[in-house]
PDB file of N, CA and C in Angstrom:
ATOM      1  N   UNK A   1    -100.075 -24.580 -13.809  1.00  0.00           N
ATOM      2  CA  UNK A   1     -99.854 -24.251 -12.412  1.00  0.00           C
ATOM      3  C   UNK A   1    -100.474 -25.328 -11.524  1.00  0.00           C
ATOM      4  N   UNK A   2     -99.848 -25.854 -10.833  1.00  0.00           N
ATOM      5  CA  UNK A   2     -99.899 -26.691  -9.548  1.00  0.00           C
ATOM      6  C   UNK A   2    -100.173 -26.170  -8.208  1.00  0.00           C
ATOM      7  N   UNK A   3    -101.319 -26.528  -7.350  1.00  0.00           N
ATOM      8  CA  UNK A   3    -101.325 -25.787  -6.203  1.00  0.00           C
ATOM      9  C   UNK A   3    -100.974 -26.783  -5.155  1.00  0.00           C
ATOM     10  N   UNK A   4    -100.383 -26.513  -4.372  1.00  0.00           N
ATOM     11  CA  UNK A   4    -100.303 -27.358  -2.997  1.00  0.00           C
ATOM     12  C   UNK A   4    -100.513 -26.724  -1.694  1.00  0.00           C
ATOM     13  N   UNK A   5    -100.934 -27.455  -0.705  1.00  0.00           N
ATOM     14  CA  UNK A   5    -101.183 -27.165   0.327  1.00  0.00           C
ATOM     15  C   UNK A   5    -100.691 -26.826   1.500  1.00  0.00           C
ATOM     16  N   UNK A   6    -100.544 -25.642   2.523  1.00  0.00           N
ATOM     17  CA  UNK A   6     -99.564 -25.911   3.827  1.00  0.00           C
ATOM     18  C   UNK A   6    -100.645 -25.377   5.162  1.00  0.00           C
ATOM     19  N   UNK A   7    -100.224 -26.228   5.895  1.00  0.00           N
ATOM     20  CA  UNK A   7    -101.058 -25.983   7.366  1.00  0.00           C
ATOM     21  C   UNK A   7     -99.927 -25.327   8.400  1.00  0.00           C
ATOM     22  N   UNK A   8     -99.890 -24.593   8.962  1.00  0.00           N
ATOM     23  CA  UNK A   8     -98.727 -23.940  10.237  1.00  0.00           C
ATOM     24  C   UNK A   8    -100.058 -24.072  11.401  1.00  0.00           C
ATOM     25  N   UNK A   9     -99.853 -25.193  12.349  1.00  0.00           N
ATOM     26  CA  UNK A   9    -100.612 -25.150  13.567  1.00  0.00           C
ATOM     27  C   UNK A   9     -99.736 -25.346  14.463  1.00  0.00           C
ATOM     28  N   UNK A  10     -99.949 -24.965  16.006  1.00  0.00           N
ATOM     29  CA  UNK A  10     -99.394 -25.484  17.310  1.00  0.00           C
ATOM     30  C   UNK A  10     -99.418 -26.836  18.069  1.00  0.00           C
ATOM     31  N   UNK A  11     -98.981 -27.056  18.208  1.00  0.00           N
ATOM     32  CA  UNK A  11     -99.236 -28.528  18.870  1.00  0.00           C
ATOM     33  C   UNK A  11     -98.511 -28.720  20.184  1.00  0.00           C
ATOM     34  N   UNK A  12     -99.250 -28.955  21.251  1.00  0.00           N
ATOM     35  CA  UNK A  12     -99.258 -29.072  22.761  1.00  0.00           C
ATOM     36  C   UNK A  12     -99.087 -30.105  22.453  1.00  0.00           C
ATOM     37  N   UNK A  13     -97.260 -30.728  23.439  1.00  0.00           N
ATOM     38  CA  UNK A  13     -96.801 -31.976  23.429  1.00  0.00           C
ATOM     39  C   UNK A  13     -97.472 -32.395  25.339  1.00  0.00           C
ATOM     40  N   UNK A  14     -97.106 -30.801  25.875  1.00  0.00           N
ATOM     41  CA  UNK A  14     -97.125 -31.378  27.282  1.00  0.00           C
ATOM     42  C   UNK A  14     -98.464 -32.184  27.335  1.00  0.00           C
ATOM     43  N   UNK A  15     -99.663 -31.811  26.774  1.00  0.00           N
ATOM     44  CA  UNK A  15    -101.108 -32.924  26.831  1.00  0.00           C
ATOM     45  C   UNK A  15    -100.864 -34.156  26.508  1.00  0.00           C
ATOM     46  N   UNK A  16    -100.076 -34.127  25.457  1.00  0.00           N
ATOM     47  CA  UNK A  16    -100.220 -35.570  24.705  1.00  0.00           C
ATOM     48  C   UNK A  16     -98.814 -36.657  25.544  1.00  0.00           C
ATOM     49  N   UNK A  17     -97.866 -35.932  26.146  1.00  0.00           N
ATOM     50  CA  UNK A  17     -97.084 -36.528  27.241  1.00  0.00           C
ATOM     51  C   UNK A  17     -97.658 -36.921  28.658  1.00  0.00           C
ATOM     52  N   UNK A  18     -98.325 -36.038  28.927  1.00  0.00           N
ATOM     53  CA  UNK A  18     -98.910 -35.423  30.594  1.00  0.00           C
ATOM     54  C   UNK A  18     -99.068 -37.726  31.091  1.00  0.00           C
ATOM     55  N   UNK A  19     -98.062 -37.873  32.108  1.00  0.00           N
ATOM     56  CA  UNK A  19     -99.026 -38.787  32.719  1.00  0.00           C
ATOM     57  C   UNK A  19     -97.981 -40.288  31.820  1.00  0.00           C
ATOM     58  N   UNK A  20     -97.369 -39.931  31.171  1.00  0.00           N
ATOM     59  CA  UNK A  20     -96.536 -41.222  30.410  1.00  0.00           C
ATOM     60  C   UNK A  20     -95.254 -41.556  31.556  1.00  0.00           C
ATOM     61  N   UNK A  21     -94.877 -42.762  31.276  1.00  0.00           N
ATOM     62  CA  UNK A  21     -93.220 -42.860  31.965  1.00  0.00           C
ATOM     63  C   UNK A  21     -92.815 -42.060  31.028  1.00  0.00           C
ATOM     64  N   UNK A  22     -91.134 -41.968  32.149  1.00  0.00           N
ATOM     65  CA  UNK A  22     -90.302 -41.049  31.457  1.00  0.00           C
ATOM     66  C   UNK A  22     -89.633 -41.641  29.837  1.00  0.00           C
ATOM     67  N   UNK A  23     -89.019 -42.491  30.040  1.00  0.00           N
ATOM     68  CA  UNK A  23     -88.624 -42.913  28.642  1.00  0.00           C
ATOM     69  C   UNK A  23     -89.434 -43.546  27.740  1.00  0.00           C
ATOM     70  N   UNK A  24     -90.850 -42.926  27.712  1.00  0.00           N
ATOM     71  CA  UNK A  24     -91.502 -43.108  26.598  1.00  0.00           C
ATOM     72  C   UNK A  24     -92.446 -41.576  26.232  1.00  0.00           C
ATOM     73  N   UNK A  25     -92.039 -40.595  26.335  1.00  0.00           N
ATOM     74  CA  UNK A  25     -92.220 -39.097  26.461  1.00  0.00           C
ATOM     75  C   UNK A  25     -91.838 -38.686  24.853  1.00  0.00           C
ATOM     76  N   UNK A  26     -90.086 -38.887  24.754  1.00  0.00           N
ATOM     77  CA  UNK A  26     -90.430 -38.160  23.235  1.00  0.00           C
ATOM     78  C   UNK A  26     -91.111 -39.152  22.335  1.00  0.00           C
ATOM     79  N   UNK A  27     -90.709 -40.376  22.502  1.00  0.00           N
ATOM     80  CA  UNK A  27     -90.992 -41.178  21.379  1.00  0.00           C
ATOM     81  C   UNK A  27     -93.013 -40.868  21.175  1.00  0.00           C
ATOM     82  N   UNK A  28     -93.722 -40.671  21.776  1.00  0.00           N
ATOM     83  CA  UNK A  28     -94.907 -40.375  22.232  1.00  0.00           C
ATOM     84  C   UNK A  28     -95.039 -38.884  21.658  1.00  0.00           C
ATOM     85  N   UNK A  29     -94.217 -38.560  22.071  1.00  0.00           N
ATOM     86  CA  UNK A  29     -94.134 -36.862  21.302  1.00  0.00           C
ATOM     87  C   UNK A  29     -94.773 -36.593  19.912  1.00  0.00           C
ATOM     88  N   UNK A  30     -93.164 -37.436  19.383  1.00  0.00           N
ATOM     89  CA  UNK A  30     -93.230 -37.597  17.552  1.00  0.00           C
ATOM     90  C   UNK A  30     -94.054 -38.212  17.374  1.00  0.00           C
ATOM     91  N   UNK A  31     -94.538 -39.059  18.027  1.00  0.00           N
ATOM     92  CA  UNK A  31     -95.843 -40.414  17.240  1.00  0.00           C
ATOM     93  C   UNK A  31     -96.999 -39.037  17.443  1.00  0.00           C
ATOM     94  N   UNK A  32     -97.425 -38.758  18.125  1.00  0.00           N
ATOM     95  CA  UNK A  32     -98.312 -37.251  18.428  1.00  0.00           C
ATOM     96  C   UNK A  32     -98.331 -36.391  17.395  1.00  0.00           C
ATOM     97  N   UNK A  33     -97.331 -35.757  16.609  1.00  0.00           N
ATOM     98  CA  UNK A  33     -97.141 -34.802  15.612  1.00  0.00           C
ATOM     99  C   UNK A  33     -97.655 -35.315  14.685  1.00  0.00           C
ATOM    100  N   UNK A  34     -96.969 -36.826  14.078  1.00  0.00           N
ATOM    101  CA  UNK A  34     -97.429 -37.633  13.195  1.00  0.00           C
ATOM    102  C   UNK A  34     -99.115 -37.514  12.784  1.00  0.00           C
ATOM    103  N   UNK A  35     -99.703 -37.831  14.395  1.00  0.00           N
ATOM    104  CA  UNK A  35    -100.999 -38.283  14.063  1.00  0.00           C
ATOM    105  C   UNK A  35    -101.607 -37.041  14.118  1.00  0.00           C
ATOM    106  N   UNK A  36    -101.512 -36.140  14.981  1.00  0.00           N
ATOM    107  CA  UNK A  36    -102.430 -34.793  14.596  1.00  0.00           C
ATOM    108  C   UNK A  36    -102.002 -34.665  13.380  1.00  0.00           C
ATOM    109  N   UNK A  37    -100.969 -34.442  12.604  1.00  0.00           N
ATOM    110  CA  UNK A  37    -101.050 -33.857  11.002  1.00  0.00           C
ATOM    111  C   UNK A  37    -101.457 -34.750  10.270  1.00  0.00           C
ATOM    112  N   UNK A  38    -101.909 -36.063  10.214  1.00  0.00           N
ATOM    113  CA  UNK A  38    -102.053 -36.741   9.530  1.00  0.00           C
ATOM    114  C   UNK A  38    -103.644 -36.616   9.848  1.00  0.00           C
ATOM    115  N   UNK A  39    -104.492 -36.246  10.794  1.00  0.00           N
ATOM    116  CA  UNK A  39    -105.900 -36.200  10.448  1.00  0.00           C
ATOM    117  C   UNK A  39    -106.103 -35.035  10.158  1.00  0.00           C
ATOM    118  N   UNK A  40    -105.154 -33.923   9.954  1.00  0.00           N
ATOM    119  CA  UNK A  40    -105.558 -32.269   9.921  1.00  0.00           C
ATOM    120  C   UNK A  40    -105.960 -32.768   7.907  1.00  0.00           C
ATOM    121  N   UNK A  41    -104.361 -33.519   7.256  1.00  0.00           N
ATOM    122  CA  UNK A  41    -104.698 -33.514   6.020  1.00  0.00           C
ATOM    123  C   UNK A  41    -104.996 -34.460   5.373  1.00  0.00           C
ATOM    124  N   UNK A  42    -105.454 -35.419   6.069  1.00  0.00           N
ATOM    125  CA  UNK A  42    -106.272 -36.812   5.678  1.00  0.00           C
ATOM    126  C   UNK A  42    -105.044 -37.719   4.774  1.00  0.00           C
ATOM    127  N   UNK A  43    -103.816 -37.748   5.400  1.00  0.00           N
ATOM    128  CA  UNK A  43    -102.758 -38.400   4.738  1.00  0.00           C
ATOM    129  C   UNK A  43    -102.162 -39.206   5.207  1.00  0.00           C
ATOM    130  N   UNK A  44    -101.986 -40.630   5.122  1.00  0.00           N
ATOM    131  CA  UNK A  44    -101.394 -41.230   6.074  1.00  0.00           C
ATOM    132  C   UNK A  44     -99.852 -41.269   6.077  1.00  0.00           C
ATOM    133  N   UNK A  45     -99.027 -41.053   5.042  1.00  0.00           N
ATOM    134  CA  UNK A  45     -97.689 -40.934   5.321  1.00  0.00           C
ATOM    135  C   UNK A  45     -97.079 -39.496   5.305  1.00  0.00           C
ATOM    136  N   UNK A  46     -96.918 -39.715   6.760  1.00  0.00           N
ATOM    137  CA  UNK A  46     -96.194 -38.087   7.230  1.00  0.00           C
ATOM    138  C   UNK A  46     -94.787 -38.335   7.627  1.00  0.00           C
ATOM    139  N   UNK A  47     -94.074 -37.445   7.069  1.00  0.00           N
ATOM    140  CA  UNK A  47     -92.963 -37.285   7.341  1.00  0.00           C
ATOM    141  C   UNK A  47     -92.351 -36.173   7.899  1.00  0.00           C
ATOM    142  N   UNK A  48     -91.724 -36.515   8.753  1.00  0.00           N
ATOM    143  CA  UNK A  48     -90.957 -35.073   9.971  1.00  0.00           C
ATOM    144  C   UNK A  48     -89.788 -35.144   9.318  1.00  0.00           C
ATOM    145  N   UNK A  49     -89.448 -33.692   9.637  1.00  0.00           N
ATOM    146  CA  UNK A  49     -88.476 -33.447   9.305  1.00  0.00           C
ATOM    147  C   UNK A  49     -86.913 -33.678  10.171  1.00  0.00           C
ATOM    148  N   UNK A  50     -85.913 -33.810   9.774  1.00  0.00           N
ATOM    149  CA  UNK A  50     -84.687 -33.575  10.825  1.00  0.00           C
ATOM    150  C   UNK A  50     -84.558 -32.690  11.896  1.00  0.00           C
ATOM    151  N   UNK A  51     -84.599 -31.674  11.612  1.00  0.00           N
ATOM    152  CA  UNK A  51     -84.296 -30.788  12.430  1.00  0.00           C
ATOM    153  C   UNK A  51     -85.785 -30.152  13.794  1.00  0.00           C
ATOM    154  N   UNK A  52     -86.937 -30.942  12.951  1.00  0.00           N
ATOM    155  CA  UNK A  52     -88.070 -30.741  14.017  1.00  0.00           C
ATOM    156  C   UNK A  52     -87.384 -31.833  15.027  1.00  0.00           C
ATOM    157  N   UNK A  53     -87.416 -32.987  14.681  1.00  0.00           N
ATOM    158  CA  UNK A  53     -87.334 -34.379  15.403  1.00  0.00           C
ATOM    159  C   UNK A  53     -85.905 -33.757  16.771  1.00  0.00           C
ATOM    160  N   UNK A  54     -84.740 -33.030  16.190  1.00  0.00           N
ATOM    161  CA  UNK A  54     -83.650 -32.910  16.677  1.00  0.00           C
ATOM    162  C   UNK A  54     -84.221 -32.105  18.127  1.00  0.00           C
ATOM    163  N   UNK A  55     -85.231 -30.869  17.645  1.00  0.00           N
ATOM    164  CA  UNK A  55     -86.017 -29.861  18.220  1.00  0.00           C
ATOM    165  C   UNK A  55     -86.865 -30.685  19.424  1.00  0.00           C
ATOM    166  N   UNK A  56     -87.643 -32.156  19.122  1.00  0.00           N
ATOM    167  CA  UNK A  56     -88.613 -32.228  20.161  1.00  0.00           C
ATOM    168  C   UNK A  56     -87.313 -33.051  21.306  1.00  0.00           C
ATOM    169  N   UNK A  57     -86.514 -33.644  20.608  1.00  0.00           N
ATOM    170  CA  UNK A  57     -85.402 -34.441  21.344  1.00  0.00           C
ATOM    171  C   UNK A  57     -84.235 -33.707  22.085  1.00  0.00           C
ATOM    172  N   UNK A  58     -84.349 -32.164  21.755  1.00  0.00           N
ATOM    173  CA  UNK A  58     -83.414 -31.711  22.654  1.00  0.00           C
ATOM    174  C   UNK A  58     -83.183 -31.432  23.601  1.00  0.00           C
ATOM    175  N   UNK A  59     -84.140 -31.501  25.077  1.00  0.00           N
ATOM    176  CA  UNK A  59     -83.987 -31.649  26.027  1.00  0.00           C
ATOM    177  C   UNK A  59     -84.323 -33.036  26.677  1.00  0.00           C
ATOM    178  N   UNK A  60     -84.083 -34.003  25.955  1.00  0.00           N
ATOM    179  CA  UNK A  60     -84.021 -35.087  26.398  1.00  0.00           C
ATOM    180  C   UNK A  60     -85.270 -36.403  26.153  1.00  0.00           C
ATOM    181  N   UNK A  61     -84.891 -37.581  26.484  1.00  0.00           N
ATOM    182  CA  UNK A  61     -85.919 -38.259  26.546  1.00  0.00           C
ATOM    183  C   UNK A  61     -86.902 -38.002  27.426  1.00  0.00           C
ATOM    184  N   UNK A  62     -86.809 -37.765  28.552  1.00  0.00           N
ATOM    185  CA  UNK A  62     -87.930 -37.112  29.485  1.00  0.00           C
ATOM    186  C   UNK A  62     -88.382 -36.103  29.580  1.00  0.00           C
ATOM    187  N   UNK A  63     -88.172 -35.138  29.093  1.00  0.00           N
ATOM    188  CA  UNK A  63     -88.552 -34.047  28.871  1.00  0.00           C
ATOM    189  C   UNK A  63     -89.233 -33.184  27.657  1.00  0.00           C
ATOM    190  N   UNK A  64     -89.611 -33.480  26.983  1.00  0.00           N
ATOM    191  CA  UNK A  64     -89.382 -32.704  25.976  1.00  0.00           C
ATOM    192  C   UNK A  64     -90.441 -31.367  25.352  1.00  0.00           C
ATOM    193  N   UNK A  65     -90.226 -30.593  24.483  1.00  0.00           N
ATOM    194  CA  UNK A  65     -90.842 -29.284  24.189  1.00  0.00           C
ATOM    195  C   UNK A  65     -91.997 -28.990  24.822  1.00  0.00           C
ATOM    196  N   UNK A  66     -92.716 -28.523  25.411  1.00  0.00           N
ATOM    197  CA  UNK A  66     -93.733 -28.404  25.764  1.00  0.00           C
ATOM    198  C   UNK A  66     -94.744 -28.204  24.669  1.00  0.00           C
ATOM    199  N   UNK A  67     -94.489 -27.179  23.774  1.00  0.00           N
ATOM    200  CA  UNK A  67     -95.544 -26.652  22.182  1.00  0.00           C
ATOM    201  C   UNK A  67     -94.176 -26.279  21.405  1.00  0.00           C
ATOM    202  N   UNK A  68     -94.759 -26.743  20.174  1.00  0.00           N
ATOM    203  CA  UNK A  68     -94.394 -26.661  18.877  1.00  0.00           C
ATOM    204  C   UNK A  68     -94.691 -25.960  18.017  1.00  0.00           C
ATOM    205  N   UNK A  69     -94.118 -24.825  16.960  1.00  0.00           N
ATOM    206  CA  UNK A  69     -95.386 -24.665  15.918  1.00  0.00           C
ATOM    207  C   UNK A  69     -94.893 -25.906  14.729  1.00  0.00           C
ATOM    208  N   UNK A  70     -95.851 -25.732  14.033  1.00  0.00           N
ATOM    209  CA  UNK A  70     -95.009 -26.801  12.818  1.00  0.00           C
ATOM    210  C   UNK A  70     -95.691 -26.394  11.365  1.00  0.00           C
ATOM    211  N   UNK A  71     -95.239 -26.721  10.833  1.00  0.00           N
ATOM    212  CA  UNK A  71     -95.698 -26.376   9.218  1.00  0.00           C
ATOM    213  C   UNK A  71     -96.061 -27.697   8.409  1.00  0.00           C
ATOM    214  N   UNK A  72     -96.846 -28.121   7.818  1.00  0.00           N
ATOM    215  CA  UNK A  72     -97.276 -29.224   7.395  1.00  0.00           C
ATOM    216  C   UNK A  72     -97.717 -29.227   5.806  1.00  0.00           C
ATOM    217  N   UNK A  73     -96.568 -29.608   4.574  1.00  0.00           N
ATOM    218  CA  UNK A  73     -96.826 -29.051   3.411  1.00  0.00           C
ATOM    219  C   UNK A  73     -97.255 -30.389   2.682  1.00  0.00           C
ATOM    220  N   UNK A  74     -98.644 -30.850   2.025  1.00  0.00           N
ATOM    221  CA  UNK A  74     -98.850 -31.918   1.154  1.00  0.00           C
ATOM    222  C   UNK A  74     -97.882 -31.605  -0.185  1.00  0.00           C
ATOM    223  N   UNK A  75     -97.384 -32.783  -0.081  1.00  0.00           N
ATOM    224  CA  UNK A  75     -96.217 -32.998  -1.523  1.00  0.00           C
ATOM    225  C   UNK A  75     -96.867 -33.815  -2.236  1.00  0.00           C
ATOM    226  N   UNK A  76     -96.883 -34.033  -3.403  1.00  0.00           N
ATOM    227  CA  UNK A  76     -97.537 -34.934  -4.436  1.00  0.00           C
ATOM    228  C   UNK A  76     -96.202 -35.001  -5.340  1.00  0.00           C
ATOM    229  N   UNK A  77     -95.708 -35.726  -5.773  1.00  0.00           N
ATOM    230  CA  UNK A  77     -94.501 -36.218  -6.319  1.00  0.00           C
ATOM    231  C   UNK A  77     -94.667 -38.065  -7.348  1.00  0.00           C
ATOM    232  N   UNK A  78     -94.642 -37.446  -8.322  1.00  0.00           N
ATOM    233  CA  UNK A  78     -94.124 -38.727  -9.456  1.00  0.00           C
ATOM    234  C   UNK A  78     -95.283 -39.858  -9.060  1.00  0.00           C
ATOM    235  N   UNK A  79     -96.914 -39.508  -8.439  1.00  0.00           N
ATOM    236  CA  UNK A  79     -98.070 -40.410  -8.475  1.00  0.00           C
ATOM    237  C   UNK A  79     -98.058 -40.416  -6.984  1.00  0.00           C
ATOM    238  N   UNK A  80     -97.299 -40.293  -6.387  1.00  0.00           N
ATOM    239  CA  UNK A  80     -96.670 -40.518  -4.665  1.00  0.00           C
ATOM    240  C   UNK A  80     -97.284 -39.330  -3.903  1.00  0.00           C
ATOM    241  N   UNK A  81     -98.189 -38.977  -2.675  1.00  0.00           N
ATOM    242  CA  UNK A  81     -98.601 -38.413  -1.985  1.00  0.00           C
ATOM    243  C   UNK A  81     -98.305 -38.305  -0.337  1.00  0.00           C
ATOM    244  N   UNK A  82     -97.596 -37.025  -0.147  1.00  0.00           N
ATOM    245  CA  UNK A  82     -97.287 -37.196   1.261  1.00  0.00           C
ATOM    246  C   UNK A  82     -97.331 -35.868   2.101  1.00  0.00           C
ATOM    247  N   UNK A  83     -97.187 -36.250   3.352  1.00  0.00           N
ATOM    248  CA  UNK A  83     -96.980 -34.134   4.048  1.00  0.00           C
ATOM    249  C   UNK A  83     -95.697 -34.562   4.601  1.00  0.00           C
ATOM    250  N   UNK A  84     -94.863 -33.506   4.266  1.00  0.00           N
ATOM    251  CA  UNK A  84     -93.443 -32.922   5.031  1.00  0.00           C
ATOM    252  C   UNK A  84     -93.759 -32.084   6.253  1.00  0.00           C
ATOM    253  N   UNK A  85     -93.437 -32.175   6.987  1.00  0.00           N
ATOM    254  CA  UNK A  85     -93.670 -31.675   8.692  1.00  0.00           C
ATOM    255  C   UNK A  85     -92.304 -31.156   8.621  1.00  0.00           C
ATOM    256  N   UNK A  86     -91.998 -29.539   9.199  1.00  0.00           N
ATOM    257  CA  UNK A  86     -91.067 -29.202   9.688  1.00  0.00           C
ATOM    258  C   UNK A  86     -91.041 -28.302  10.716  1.00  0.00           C
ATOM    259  N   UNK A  87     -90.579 -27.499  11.361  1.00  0.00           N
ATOM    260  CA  UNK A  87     -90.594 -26.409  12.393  1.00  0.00           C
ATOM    261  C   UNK A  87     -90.790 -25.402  11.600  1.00  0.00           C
ATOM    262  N   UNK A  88     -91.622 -24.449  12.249  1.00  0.00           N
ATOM    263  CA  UNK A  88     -91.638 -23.005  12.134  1.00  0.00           C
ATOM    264  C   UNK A  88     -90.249 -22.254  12.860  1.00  0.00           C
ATOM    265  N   UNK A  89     -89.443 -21.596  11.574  1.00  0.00           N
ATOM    266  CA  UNK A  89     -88.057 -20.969  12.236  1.00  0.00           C
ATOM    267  C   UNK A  89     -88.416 -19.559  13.066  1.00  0.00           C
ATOM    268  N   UNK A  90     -89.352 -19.026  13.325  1.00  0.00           N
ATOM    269  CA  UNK A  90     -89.452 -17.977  13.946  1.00  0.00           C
ATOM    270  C   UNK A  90     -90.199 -17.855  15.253  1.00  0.00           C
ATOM    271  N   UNK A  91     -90.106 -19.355  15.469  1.00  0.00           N
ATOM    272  CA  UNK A  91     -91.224 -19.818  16.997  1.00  0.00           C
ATOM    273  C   UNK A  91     -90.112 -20.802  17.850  1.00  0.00           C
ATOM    274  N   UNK A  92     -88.824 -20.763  17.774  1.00  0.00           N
ATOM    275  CA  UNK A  92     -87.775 -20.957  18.261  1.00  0.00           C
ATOM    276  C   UNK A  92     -87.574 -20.689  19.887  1.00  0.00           C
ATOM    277  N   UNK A  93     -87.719 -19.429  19.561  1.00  0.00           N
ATOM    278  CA  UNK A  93     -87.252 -18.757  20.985  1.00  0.00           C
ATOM    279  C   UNK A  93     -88.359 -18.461  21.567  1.00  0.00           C
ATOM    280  N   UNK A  94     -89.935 -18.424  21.021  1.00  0.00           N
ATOM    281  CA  UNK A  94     -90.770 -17.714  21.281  1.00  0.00           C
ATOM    282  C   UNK A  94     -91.056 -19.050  22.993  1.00  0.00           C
ATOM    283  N   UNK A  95     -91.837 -18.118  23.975  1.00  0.00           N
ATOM    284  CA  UNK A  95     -91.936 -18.465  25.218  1.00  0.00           C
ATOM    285  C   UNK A  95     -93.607 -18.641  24.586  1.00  0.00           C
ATOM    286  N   UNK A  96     -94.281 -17.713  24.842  1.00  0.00           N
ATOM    287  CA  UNK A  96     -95.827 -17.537  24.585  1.00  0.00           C
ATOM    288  C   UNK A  96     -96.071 -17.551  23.049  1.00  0.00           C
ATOM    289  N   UNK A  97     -97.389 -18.744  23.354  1.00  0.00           N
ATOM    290  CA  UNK A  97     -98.242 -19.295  21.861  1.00  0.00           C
ATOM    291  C   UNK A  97     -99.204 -18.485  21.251  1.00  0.00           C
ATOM    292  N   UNK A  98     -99.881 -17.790  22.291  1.00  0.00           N
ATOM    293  CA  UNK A  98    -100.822 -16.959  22.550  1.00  0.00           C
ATOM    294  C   UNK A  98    -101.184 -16.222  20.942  1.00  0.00           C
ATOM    295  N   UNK A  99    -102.470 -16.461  20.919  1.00  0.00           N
ATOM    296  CA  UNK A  99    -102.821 -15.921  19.203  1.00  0.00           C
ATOM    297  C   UNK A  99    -102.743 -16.389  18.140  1.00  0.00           C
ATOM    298  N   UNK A 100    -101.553 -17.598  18.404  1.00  0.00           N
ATOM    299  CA  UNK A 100    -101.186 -18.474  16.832  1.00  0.00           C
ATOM    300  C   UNK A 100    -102.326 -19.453  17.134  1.00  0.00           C
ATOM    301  N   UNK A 101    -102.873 -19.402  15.594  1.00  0.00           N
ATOM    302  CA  UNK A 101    -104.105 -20.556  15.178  1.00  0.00           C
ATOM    303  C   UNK A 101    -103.254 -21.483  13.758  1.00  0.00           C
ATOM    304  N   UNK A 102    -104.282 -22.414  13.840  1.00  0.00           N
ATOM    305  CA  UNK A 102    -104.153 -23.120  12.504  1.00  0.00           C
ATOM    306  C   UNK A 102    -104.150 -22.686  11.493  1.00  0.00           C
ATOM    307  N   UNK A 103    -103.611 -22.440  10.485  1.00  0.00           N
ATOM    308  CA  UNK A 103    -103.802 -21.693   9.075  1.00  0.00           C
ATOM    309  C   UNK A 103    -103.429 -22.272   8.046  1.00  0.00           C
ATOM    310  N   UNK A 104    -104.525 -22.063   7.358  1.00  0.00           N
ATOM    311  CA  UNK A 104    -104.270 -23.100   6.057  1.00  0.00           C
ATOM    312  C   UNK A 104    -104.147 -21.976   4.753  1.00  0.00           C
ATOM    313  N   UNK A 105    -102.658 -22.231   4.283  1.00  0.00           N
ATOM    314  CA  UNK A 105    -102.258 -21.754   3.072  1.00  0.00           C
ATOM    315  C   UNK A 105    -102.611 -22.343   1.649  1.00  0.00           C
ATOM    316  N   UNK A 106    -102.639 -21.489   0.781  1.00  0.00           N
ATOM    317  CA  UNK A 106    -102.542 -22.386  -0.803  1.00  0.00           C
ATOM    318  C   UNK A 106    -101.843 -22.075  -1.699  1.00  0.00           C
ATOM    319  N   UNK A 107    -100.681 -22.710  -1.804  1.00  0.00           N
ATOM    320  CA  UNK A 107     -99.270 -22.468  -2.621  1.00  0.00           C
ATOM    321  C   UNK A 107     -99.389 -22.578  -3.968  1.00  0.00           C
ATOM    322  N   UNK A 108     -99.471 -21.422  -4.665  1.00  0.00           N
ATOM    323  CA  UNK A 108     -99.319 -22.043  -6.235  1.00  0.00           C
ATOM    324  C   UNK A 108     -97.877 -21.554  -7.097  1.00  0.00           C
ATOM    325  N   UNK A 109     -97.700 -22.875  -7.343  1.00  0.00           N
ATOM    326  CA  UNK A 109     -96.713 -23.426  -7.857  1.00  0.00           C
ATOM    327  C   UNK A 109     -96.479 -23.438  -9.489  1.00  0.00           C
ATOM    328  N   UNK A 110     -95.700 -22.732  -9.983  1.00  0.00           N
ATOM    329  CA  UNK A 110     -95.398 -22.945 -11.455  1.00  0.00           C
ATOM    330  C   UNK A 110     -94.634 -23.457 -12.658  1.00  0.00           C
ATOM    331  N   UNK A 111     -95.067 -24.281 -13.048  1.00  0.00           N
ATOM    332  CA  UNK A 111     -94.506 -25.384 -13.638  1.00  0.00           C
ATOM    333  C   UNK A 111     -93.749 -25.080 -15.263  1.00  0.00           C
TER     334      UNK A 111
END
């Protein structure tokens, strides 16, 4: 048995935007996600997923999500070490963050 790791935290884009020009907002966004998950699990290659990236970009280059939740799973693969970043599907529609914390899961996996 193999265990791996997953983090589900929030992440406030409007802070990490607040105060940028406009067409450098999402790109600032994603570089943001990147680096908070990458010091939550001490990993330097993080990878987002499609459909988060589609998520912070959908209201535009100037604009974008205000908070996120995201899920952050360390993969270890064939000597290779990385975290997959994707959206939480049930924080979609949600308006208020209120109560969600960081939480760290431990997946065990059977081989």
């Amino acid at each position: 048995m193999s265990e791996s790791v997953a983090y589900e935290m929030t992440v406030n884009l409007a802070r990490q935007t607040k105060g940028l020009r406009f067409k450098k907002r999402c790109p600032r966004a994603v570089a943001s996600v990147k680096e908070i998950v990458s010091r939550m699990t001490n990993c330097d290659d993080v990878r987002i997923a499609t459909g988060l990236n589609e998520w912070i970009w959908s209201r535009g280059i100037r604009k974008p999500v205000r908070r996120i939740r995201v899920r952050a799973t360390v993969v270890e693969e064939e000597g290779e070490k990385f975290v997959a970043v994707s959206h939480v599907q049930g924080c979609i529609l949600r308006k208020h963050f209120k109560g969600k914390y960081s939480v760290k899961k431990v997946i065990e996996e059977e081989e």
